[in-house]
Protein backbone atom coordinates (compact mmCIF):
# COMPACT_ATOMS: atom_id res chain seq x y z
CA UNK A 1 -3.00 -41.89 -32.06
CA UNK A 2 -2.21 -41.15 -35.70
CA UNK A 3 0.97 -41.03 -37.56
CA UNK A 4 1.89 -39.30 -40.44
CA UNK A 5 1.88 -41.45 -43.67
CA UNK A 6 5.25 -41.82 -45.16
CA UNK A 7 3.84 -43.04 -48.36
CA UNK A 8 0.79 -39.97 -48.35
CA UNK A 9 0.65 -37.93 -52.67
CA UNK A 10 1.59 -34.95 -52.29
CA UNK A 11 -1.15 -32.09 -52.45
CA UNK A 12 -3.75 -34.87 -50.74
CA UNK A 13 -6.20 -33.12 -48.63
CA UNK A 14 -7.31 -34.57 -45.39
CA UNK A 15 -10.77 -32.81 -45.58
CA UNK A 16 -12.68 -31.81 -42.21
CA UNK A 17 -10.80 -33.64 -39.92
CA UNK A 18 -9.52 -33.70 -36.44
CA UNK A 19 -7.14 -36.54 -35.39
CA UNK A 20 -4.69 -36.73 -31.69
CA UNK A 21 -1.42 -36.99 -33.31
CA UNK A 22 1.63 -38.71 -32.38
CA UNK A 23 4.60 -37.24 -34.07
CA UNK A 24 6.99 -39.23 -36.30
CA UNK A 25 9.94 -38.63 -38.99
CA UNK A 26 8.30 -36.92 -42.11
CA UNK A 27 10.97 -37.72 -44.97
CA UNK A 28 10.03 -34.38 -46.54
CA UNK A 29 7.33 -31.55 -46.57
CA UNK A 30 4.08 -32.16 -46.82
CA UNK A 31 1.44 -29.77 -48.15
CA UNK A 32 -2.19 -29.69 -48.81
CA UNK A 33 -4.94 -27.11 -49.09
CA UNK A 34 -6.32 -26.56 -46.10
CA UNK A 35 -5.89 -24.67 -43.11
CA UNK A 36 -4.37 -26.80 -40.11
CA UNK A 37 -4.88 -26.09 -36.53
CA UNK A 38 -2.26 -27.46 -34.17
CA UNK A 39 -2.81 -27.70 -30.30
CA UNK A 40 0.09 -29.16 -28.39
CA UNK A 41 -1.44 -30.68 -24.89
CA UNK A 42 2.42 -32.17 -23.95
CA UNK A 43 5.84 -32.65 -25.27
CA UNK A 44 7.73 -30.68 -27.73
CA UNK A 45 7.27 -30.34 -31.96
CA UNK A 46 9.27 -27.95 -34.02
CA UNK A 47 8.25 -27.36 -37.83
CA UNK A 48 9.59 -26.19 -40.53
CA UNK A 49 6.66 -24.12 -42.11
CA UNK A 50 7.50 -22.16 -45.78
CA UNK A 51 11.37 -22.15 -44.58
CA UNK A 52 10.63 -20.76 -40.78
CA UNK A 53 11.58 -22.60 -38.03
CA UNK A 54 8.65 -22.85 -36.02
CA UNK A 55 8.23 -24.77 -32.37
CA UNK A 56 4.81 -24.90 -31.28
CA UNK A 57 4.45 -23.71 -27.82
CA UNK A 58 2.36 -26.09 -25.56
CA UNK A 59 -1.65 -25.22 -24.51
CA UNK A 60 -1.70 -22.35 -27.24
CA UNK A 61 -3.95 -22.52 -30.11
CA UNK A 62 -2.04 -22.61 -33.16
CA UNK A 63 -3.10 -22.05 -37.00
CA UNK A 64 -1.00 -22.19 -40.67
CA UNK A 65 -1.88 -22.17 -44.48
CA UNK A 66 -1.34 -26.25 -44.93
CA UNK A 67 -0.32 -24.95 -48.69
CA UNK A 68 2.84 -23.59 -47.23
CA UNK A 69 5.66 -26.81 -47.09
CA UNK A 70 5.45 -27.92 -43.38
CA UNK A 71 7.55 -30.50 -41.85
CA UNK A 72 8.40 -31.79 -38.50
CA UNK A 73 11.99 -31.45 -37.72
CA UNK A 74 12.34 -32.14 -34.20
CA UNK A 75 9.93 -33.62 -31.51
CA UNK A 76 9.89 -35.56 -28.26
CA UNK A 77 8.77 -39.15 -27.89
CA UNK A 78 5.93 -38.54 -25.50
CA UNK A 79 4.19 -35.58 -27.31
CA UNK A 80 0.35 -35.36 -27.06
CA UNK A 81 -1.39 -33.07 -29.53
CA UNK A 82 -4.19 -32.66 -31.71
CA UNK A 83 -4.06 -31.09 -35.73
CA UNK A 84 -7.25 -30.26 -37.10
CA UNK A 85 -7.99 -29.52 -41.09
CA UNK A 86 -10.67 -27.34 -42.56
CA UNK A 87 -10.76 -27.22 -46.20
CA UNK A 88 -9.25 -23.27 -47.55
CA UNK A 89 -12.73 -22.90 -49.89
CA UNK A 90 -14.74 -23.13 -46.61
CA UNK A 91 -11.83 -20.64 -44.71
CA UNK A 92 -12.60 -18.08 -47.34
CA UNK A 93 -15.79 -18.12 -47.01
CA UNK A 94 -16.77 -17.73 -43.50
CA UNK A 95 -14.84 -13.87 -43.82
CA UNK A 96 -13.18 -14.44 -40.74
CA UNK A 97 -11.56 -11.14 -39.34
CA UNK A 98 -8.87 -9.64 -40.93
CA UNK A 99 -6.45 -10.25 -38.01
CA UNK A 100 -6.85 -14.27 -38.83
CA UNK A 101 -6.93 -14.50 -42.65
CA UNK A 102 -4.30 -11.51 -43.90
CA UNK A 103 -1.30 -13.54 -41.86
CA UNK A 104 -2.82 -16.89 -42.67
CA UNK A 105 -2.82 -15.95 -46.75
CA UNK A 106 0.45 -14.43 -46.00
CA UNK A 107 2.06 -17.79 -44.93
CA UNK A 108 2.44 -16.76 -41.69
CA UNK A 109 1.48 -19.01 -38.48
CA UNK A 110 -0.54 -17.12 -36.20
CA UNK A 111 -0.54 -18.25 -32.04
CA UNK A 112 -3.46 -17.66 -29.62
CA UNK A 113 -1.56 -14.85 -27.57
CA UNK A 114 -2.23 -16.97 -24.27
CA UNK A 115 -2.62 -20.38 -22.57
CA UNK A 116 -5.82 -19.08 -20.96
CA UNK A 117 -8.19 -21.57 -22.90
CA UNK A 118 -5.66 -24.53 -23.37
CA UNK A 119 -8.17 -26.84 -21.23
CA UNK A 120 -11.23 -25.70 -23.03
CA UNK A 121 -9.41 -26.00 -26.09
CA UNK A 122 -8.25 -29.35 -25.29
CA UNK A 123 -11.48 -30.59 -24.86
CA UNK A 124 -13.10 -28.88 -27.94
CA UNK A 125 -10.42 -30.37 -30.05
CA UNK A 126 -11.26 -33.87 -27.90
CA UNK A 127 -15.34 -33.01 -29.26
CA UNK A 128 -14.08 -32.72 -32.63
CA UNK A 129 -12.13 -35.94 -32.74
CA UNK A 130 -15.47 -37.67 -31.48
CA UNK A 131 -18.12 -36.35 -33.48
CA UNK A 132 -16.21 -36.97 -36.56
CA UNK A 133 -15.25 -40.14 -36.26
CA UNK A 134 -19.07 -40.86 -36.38
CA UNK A 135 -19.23 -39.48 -39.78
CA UNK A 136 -22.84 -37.60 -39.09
CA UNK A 137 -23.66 -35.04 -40.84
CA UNK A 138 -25.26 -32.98 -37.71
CA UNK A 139 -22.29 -33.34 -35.85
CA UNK A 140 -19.91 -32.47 -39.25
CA UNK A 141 -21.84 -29.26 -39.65
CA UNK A 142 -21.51 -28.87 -35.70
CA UNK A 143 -17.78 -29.21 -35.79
CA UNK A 144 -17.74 -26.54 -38.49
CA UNK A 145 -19.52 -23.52 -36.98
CA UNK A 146 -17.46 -24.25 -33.39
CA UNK A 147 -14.13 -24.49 -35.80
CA UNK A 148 -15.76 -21.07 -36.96
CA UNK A 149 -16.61 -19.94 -33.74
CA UNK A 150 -13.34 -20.75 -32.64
CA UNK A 151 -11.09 -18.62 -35.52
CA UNK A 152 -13.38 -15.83 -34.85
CA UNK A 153 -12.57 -16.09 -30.72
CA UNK A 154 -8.95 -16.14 -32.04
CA UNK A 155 -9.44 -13.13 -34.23
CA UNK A 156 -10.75 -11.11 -30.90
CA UNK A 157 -7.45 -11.99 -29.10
CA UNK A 158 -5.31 -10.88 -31.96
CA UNK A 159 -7.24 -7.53 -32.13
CA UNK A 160 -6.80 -7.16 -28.16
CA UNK A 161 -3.38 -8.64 -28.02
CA UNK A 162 -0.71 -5.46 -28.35
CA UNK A 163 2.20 -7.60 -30.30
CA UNK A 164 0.22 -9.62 -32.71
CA UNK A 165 -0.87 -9.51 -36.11
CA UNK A 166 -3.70 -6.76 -35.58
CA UNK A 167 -1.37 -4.26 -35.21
CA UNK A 168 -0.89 -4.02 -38.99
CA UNK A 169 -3.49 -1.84 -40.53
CA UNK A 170 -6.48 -3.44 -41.06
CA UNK A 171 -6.86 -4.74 -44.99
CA UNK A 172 -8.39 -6.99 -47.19
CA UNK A 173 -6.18 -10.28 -48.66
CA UNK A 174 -4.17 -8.48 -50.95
CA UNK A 175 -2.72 -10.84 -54.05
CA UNK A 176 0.69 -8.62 -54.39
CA UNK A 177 1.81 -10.40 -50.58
CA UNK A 178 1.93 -13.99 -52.04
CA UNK A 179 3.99 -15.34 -54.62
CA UNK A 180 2.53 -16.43 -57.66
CA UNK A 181 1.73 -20.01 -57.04
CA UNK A 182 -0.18 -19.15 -53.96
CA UNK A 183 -2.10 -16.19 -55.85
CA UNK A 184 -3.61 -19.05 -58.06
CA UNK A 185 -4.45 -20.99 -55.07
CA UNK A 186 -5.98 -18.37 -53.41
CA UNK A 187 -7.64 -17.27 -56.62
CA UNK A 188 -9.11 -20.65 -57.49
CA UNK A 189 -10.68 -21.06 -53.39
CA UNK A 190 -12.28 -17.39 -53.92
CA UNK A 191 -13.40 -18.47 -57.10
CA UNK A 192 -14.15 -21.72 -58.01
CA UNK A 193 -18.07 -21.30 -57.77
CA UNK A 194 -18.15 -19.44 -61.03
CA UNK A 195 -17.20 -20.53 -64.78
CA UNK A 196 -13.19 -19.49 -64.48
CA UNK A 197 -11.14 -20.35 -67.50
CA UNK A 198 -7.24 -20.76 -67.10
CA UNK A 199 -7.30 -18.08 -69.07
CA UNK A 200 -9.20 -16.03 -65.93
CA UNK A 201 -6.74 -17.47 -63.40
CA UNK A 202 -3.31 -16.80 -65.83
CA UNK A 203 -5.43 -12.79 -66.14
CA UNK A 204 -5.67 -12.59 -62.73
CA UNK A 205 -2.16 -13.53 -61.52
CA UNK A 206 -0.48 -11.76 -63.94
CA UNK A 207 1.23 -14.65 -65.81
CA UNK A 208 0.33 -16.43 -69.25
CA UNK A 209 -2.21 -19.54 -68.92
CA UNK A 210 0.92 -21.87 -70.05
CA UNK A 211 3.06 -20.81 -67.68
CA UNK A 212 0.67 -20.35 -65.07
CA UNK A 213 -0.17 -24.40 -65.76
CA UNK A 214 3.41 -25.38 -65.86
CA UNK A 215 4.23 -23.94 -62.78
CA UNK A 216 0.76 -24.83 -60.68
CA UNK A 217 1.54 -28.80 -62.11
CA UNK A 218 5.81 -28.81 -60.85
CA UNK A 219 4.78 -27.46 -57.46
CA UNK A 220 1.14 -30.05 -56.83
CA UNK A 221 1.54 -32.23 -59.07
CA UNK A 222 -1.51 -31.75 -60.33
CA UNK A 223 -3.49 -29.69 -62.99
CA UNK A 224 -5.18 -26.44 -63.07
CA UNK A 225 -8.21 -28.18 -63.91
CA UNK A 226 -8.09 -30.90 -61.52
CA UNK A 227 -7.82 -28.90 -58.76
CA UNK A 228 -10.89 -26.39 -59.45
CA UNK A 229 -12.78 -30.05 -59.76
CA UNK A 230 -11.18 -30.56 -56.72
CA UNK A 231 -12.77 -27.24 -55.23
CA UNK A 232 -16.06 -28.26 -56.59
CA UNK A 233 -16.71 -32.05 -55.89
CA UNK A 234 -15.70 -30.93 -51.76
CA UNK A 235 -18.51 -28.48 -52.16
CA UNK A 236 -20.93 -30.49 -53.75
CA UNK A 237 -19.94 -33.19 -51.03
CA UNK A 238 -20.89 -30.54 -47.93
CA UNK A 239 -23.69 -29.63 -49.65
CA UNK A 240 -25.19 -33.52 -49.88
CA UNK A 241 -23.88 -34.50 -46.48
CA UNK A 242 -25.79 -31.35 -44.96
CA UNK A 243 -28.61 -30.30 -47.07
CA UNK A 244 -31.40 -31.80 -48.70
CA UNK A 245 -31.16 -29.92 -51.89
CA UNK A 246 -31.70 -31.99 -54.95
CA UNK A 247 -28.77 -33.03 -57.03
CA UNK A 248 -29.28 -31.27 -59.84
CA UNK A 249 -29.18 -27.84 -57.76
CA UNK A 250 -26.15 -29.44 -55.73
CA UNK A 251 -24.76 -29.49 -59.31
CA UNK A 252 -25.11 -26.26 -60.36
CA UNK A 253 -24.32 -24.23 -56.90
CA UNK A 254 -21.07 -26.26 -56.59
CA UNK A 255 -19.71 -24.47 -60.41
CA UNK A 256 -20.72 -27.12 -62.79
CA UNK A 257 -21.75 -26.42 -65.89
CA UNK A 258 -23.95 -29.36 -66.37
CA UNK A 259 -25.10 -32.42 -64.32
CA UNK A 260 -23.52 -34.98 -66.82
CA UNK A 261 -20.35 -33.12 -66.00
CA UNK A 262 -21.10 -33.16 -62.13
CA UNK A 263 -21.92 -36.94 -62.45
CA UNK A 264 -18.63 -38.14 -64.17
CA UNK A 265 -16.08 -35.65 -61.72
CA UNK A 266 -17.72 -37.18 -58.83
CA UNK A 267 -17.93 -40.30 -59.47
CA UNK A 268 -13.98 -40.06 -60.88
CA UNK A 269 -13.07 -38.44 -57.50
CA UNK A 270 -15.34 -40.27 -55.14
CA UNK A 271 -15.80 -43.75 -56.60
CA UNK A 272 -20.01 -43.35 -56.00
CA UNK A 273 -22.77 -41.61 -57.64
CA UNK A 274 -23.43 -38.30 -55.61
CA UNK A 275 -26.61 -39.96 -54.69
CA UNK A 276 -24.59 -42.93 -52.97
CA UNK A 277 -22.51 -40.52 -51.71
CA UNK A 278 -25.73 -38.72 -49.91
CA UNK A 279 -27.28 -42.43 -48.56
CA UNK A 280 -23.70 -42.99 -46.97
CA UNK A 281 -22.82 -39.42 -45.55
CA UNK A 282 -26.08 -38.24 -44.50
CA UNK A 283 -26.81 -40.23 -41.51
CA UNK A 284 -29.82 -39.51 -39.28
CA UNK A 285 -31.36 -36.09 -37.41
């Protein structure tokens, strides 16, 4: 079973993952830009998720906004449960129902209403652990449509269920719900495919480019800039792993401007060549 890392950056992204968990003292929040499922199997776990107090209640499907500071506070020695990550660009893009994403963007954690597939969920999030750890690119794109699949199951029950989230009128993401660090974020996962400026982001939050940078940097650590690349070099990475498009296009349909530029973020954030990247990640059919 994993632990969490003591020592882990802030803002570092696990990526598509799925790992069985065994909790442990987290010295402080942790946050990173992805959405996190949670699926306790036995024990007890209370977080602290964007200031709420938050126990997760065993065999129910469970889903936050990783962005939002989470941090165990309290949890029980034999605890078995699985988290799973899936990258927010991906999230966005799959336009889940409304009754997932509008409390997710919101910061709010939204609960399977019942306990009624806790053993099929169990063993999905058991599949998930499995096929990734074999790093195939079949079974990545595999785990991603049933992750998919599974959000859009969860939307159903949210529509059907009488006290959840669906009961709110039915609405795009609006930016005016989310403060203004989390408009960027949200702004820069929508967006990041085309040429945005920090000039387009600071426009569409409503704040000045400086101050829009100053503040994005104190609460990541990290830079504007950075963290479109960020956006990018994960696409480009999905797009090698599970197509055969040539690099060139990869380049260009992941928001780079040129493939000199492509070459030099990847390599910086990868430490190969997109092509080694491809040999390593694409395994067989």
């Amino acid at each position: 079973m994993a632990k969490f890392e003591t020592e882990r950056a802030q803002f570092t992204t696990y990526g598509l993952s799925c790992v069985r968990w065994n909790p442990s003292p987290m010295p402080g929040p942790d946050h990173h830009n992805e959405i996190q499922l949670n699926l306790l199997r036995r024990g007890r776990v209370t977080y602290m998720i964007g200031g709420v107090k938050t126990k997760v209640p065993v065999g129910q499907f469970l889903a936050f906004w990783a962005a939002m500071p989470h941090q165990i506070i309290d949890y029980e020695e034999d605890t078995d449960y699985f988290v799973a990550t899936l990258p927010l660009a991906w999230f966005l893009q799959c336009q889940l129902p409304d009754a997932v994403v509008q409390p997710l963007m919101r910061g709010e954690v939204v609960t399977e209403p019942s306990t009624e597939r806790s053993v099929m969920d169990a063993a999905l999030f058991a599949q998930w652990e499995q096929d990734l750890k074999k790093n195939h690119r079949v079974l990545r794109e595999i785990v991603t449509r049933e992750m998919e699949t599974r959000l859009r199951r969860l939307g159903l029950a949210l529509e059907a269920d009488q006290t959840g989230p669906a009961l709110r009128p039915p609405a795009k993401v609006q930016m005016g719900g989310l403060n203004k660090v989390e408009q960027i974020v949200c702004y820069i996962a929508r967006s990041y495919l085309e040429p945005i400026t920090v000039d387009d982001i600071g426009k569409a939050v409503g704040m000045h480019p400086n101050s829009a940078m100053r503040l994005f940097k104190k609460v990541f650590g990290t830079t504007l800039i950075d963290h479109i690349t960020h956006h990018r070099v994960f696409h480009a990475k999905r797009l090698l792993a599970t197509t055969d498009q040539k690099i060139v296009d990869v380049a260009y349909s992941s928001g780079f401007s040129s493939i000199s530029r492509f070459n030099e973020a990847f390599r910086r954030a990868s430490g190969c060549t997109p092509r080694t990247y491809r040999t390593e990640h694409a395994g067989g059919d």
